[in-house]
C-alpha atoms as a PDB file:
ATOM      1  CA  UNK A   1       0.000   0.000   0.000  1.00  0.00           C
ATOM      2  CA  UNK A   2       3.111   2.231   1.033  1.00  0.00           C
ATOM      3  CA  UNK A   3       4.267   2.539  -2.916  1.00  0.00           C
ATOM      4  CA  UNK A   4       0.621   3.304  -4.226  1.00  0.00           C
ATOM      5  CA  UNK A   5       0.395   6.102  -1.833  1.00  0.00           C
ATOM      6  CA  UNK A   6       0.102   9.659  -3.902  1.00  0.00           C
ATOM      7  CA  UNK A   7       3.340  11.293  -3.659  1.00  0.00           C
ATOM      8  CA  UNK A   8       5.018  14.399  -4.590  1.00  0.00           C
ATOM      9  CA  UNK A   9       8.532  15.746  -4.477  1.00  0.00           C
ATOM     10  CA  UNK A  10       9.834  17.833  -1.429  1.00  0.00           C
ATOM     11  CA  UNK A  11      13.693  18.743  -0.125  1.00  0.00           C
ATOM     12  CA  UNK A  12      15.017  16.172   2.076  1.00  0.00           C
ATOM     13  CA  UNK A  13      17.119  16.198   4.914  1.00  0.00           C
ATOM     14  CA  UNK A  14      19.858  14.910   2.486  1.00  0.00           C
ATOM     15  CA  UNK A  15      19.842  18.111   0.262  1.00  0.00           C
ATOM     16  CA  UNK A  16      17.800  16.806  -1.777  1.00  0.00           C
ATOM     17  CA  UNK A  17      14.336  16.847  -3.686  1.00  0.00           C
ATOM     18  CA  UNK A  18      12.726  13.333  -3.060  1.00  0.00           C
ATOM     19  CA  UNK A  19       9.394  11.484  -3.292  1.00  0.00           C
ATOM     20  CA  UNK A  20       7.329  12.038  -0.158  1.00  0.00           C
ATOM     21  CA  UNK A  21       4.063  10.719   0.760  1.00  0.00           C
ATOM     22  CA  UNK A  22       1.303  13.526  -0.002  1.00  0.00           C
ATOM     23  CA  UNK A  23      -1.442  12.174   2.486  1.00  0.00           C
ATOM     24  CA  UNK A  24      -0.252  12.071   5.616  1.00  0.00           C
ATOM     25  CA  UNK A  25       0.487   8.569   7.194  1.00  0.00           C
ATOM     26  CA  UNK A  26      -1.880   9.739  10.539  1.00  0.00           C
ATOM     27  CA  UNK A  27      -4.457  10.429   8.701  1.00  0.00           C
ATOM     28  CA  UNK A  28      -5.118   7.580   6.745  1.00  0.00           C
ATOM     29  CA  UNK A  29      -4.251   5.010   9.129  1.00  0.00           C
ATOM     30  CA  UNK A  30      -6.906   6.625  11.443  1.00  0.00           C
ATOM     31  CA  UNK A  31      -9.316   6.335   8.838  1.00  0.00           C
ATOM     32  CA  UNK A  32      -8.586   3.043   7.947  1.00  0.00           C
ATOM     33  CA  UNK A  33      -8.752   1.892  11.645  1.00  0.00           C
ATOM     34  CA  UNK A  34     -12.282   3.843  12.203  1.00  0.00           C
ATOM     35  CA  UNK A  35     -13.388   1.358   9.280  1.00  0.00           C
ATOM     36  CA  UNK A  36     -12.886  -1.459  11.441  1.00  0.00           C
ATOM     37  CA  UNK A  37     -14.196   0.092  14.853  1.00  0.00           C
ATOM     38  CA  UNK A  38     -17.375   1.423  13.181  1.00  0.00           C
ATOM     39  CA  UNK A  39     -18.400  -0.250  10.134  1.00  0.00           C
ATOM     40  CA  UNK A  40     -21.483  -2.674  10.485  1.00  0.00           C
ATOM     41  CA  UNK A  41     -20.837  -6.251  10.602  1.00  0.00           C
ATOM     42  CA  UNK A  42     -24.108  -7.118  10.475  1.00  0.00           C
ATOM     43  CA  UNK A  43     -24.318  -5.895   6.670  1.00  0.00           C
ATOM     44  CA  UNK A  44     -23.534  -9.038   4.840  1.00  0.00           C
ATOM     45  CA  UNK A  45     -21.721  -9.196   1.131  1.00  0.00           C
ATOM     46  CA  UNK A  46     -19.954  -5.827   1.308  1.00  0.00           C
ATOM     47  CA  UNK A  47     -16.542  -5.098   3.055  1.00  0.00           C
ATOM     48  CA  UNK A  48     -13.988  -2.130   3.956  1.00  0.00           C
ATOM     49  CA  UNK A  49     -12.777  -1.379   0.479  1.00  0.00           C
ATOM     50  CA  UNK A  50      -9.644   1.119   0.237  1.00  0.00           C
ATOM     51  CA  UNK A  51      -8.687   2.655  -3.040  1.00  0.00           C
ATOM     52  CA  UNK A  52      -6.192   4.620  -4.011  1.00  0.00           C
ATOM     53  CA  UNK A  53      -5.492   7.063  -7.019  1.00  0.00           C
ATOM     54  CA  UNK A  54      -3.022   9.768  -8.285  1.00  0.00           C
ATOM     55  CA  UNK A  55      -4.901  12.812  -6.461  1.00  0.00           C
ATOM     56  CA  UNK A  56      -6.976  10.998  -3.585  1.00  0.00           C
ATOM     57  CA  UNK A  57      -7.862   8.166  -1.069  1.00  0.00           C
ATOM     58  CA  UNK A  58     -11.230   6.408  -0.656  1.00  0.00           C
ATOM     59  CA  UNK A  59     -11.612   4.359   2.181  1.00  0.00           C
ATOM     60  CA  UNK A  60     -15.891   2.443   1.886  1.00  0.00           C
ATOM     61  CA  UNK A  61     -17.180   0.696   5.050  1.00  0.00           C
ATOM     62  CA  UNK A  62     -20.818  -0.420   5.046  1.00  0.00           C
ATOM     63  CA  UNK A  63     -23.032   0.634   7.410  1.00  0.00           C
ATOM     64  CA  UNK A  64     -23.983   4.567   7.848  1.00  0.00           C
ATOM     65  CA  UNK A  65     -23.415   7.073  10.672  1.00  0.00           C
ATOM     66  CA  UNK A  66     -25.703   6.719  13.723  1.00  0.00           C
ATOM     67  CA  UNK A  67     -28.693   8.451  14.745  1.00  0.00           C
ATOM     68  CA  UNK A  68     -28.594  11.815  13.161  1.00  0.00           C
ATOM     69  CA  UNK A  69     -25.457  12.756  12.863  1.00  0.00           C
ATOM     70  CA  UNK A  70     -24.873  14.599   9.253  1.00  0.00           C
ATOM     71  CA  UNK A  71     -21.587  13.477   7.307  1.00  0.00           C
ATOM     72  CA  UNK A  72     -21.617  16.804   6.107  1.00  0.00           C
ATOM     73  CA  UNK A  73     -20.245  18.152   9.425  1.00  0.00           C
ATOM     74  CA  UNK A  74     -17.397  15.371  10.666  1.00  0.00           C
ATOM     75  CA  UNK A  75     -16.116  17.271  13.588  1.00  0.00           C
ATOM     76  CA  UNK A  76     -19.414  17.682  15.495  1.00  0.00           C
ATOM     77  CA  UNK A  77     -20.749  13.855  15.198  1.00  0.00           C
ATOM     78  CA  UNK A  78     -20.608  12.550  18.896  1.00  0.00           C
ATOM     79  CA  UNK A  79     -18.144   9.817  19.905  1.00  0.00           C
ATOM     80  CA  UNK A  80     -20.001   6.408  19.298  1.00  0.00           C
ATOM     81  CA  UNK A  81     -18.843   2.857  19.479  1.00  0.00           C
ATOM     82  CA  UNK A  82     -21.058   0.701  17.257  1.00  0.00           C
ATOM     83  CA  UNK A  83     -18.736  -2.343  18.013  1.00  0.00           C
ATOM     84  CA  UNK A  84     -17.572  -1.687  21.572  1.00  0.00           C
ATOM     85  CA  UNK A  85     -15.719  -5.231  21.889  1.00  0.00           C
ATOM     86  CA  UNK A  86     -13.404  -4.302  19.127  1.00  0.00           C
ATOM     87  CA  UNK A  87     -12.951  -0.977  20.127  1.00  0.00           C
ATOM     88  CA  UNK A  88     -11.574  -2.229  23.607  1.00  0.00           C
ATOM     89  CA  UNK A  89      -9.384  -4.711  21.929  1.00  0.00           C
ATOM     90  CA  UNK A  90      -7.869  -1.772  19.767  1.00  0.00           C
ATOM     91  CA  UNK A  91      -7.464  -0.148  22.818  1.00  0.00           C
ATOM     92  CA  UNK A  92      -5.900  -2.396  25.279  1.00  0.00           C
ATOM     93  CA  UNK A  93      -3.243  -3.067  21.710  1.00  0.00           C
ATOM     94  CA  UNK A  94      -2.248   1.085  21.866  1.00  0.00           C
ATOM     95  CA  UNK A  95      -4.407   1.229  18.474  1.00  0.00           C
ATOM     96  CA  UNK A  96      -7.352   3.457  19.893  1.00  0.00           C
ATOM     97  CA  UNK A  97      -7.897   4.947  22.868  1.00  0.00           C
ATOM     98  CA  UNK A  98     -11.495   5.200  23.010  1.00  0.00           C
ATOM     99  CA  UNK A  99     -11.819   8.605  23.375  1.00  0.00           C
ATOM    100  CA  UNK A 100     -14.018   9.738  20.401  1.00  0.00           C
ATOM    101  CA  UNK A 101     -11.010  11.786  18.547  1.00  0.00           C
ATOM    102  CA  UNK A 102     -10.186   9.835  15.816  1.00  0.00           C
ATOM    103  CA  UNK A 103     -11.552  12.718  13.312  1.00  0.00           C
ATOM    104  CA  UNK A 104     -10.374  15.379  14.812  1.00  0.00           C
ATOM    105  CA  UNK A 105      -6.900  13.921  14.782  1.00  0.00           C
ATOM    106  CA  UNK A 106      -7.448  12.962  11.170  1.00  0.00           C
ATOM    107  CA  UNK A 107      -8.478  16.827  10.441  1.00  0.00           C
ATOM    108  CA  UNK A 108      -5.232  18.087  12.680  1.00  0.00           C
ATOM    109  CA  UNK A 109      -3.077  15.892  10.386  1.00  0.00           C
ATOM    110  CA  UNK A 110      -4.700  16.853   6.886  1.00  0.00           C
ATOM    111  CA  UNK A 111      -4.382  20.621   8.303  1.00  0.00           C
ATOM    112  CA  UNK A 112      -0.810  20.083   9.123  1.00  0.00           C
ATOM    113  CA  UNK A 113       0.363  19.334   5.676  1.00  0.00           C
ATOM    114  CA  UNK A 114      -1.793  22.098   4.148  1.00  0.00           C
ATOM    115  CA  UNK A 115      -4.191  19.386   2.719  1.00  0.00           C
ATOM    116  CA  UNK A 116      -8.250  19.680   2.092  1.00  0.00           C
ATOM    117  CA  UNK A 117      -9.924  18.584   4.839  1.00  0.00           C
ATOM    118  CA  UNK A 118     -11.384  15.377   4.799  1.00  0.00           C
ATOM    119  CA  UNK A 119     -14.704  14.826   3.317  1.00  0.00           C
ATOM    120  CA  UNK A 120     -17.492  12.021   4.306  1.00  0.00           C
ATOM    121  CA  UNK A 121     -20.101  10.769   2.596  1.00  0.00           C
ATOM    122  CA  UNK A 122     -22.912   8.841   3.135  1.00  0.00           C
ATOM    123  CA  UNK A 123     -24.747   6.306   0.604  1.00  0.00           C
ATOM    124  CA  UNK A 124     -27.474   3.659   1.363  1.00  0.00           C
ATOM    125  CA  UNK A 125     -25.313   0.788   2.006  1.00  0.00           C
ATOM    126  CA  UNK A 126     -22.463   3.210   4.020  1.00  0.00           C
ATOM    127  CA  UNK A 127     -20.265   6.138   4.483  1.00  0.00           C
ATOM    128  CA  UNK A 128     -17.153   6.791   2.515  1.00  0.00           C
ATOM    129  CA  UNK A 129     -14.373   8.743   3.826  1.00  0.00           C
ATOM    130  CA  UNK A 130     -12.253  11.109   0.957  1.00  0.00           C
ATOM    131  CA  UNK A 131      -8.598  12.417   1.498  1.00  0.00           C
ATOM    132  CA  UNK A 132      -6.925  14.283  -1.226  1.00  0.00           C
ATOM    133  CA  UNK A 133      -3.723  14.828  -2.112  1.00  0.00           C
ATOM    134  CA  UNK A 134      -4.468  18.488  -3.221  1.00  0.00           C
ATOM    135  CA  UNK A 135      -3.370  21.745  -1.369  1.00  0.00           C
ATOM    136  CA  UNK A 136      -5.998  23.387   0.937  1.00  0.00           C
ATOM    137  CA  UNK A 137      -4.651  27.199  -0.394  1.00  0.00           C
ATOM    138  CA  UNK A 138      -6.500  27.820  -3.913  1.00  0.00           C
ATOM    139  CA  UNK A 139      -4.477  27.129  -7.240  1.00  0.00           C
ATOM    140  CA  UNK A 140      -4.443  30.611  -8.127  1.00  0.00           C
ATOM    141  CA  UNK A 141      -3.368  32.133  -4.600  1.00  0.00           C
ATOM    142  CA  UNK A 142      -0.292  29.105  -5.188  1.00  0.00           C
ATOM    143  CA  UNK A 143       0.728  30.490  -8.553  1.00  0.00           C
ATOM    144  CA  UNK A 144       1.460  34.337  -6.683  1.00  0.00           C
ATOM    145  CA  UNK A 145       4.135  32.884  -4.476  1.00  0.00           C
ATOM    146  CA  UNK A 146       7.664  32.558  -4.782  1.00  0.00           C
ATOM    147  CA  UNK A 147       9.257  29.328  -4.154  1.00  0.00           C
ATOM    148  CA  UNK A 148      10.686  30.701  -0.709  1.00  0.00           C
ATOM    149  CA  UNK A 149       7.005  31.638   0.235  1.00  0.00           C
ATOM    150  CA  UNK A 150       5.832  28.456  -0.308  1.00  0.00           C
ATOM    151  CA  UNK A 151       9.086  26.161   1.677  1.00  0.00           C
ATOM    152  CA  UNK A 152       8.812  28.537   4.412  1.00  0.00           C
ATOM    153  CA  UNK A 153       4.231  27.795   4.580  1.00  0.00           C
ATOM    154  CA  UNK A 154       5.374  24.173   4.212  1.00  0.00           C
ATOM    155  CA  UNK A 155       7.965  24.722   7.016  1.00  0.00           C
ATOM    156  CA  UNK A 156       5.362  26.458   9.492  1.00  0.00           C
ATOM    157  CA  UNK A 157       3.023  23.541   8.394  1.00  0.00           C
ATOM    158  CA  UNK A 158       5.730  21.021   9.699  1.00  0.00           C
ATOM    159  CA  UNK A 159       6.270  23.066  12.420  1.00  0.00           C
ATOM    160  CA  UNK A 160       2.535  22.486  13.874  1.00  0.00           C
ATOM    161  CA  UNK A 161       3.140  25.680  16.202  1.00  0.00           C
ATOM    162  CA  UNK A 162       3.820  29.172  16.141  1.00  0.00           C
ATOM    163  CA  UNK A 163       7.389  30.341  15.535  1.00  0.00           C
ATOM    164  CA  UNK A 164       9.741  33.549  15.080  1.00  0.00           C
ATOM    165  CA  UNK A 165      10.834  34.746  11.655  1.00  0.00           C
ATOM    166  CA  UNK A 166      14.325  33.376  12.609  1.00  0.00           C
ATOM    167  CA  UNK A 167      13.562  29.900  13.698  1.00  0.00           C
ATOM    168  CA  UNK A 168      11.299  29.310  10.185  1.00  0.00           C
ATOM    169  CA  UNK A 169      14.583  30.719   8.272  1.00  0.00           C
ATOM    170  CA  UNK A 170      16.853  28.030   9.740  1.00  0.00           C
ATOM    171  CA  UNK A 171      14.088  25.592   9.298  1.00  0.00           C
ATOM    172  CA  UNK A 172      13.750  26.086   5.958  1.00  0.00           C
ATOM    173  CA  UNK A 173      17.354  26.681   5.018  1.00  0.00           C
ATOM    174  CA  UNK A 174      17.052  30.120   3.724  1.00  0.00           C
ATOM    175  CA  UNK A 175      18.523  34.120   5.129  1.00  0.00           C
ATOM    176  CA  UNK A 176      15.860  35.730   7.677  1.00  0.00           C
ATOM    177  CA  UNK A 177      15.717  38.589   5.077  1.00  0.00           C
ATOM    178  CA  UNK A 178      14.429  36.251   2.688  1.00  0.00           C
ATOM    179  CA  UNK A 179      12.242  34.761   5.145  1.00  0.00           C
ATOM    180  CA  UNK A 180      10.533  38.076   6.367  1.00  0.00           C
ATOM    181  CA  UNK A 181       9.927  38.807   2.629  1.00  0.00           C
ATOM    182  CA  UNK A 182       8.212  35.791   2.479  1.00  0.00           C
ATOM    183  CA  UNK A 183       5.891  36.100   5.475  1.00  0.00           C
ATOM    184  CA  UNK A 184       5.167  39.548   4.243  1.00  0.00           C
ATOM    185  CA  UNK A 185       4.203  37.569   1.179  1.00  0.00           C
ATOM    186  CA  UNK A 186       1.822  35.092   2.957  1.00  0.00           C
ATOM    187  CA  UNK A 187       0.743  37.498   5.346  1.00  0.00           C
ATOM    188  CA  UNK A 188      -0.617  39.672   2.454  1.00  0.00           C
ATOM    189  CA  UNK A 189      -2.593  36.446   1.261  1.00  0.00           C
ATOM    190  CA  UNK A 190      -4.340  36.155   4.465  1.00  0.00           C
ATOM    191  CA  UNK A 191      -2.137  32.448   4.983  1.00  0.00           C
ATOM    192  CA  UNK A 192      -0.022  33.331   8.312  1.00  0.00           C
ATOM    193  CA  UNK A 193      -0.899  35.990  11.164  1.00  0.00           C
ATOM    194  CA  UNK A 194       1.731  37.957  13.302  1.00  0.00           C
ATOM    195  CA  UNK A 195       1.264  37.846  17.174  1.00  0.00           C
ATOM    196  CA  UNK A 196       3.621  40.698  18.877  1.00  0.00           C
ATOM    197  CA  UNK A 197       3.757  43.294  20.772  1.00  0.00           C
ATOM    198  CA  UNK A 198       6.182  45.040  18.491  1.00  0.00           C
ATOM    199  CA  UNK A 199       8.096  45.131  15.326  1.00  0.00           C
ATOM    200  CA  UNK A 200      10.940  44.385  17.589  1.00  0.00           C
ATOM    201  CA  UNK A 201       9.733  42.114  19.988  1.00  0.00           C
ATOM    202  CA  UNK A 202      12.054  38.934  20.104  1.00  0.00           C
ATOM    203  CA  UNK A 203       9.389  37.099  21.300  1.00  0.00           C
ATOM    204  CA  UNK A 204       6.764  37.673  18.226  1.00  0.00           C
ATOM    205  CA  UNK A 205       5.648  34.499  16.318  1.00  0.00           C
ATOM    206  CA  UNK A 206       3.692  33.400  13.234  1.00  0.00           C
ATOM    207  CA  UNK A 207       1.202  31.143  12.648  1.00  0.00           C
ATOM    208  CA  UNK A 208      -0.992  29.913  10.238  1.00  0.00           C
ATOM    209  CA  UNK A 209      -4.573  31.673   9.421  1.00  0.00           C
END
């Protein structure tokens, strides 16, 4: 499954530009193991299906979202356990922990990279669960920025916390002159925010809108 994945090129640690995974490994992994935990077992002649293609992943289980909760808004459907037994076996491996936050954690890790969130929907026979490989900031908003823009948005992404002009330049490898230019750049796209008390405050961070 690890060589299907979508993948793109990115700089390495080595110096160079190499094939990295494009959907994070978090995020599908939590998806695939919410298949298991919630899918209905009592729906014979269907299964978990997983597909993968050059832009997206589709992971099918049969059986549909309890009660009333509305696919169209993931983050607010309540924790539920439709097979309890295998959720406690997940859980006593270090799978699961039974706390209801498998989606949120699969949002935090699409968010992370940058990615589209991740998008459910629900059929007759079940729900299936989209994550694509495609960039959360619009095509044409992408095409305005410079190549140092976009390693230091990647960088902050990575980062998964505020951090200081300075710390983001030796992240990314690049001069803090270039890297204030390029949070200037981002800023003026609405894609990073500045907390400080003052242009000089040695303390002032950015983080993502």
């Amino acid at each position: 499954m690890d060589r299907l994945m979508p993948k793109w090129r990115q700089l390495a640690q080595s110096g160079f530009f190499e094939p990295t995974h494009r959907i994070p490994e978090g995020a599908w992994l939590e998806g695939l193991v919410n298949a298991v935990v919630h899918r209905s077992y009592s729906m014979m002649g269907d299964h978990i299906r997983v597909e993968i293609f050059p832009n997206r992943l589709e992971i099918f289980s049969p059986g549909r979202f309890p009660g009333l909760a509305d696919p169209r808004h993931p983050l607010q459907i309540p924790r539920f356990a439709r097979n309890p037994r295998i959720a406690r076996v997940l859980s006593d491996m270090g799978v699961t922990r039974e706390l209801g936050e498998g989606i949120k954690r699969m949002f935090e890790e699409m968010r992370r990279r940058g990615l589209s969130d991740p998008i459910y929907t629900q059929t007759p026979g079940g729900v299936r669960l989209t994550l694509l490989a495609t960039d959360a900031v619009p095509p044409e908003v992408l095409a305005r920025l410079t190549p140092s823009s976009r390693g230091v948005l990647d960088t902050l992404r990575l980062i998964g916390a505020p951090a200081g002009t300075g710390q983001l330049a030796d992240a990314a490898g690049i001069t803090r002159m270039t890297a204030t230019r390029a949070l200037s750049a981002l800023a003026a796209e609405g894609l990073v925010t500045w907390q400080g008390t003052s242009k000089r405050d040695p303390r002032a961070t950015w983080s993502l809108t």
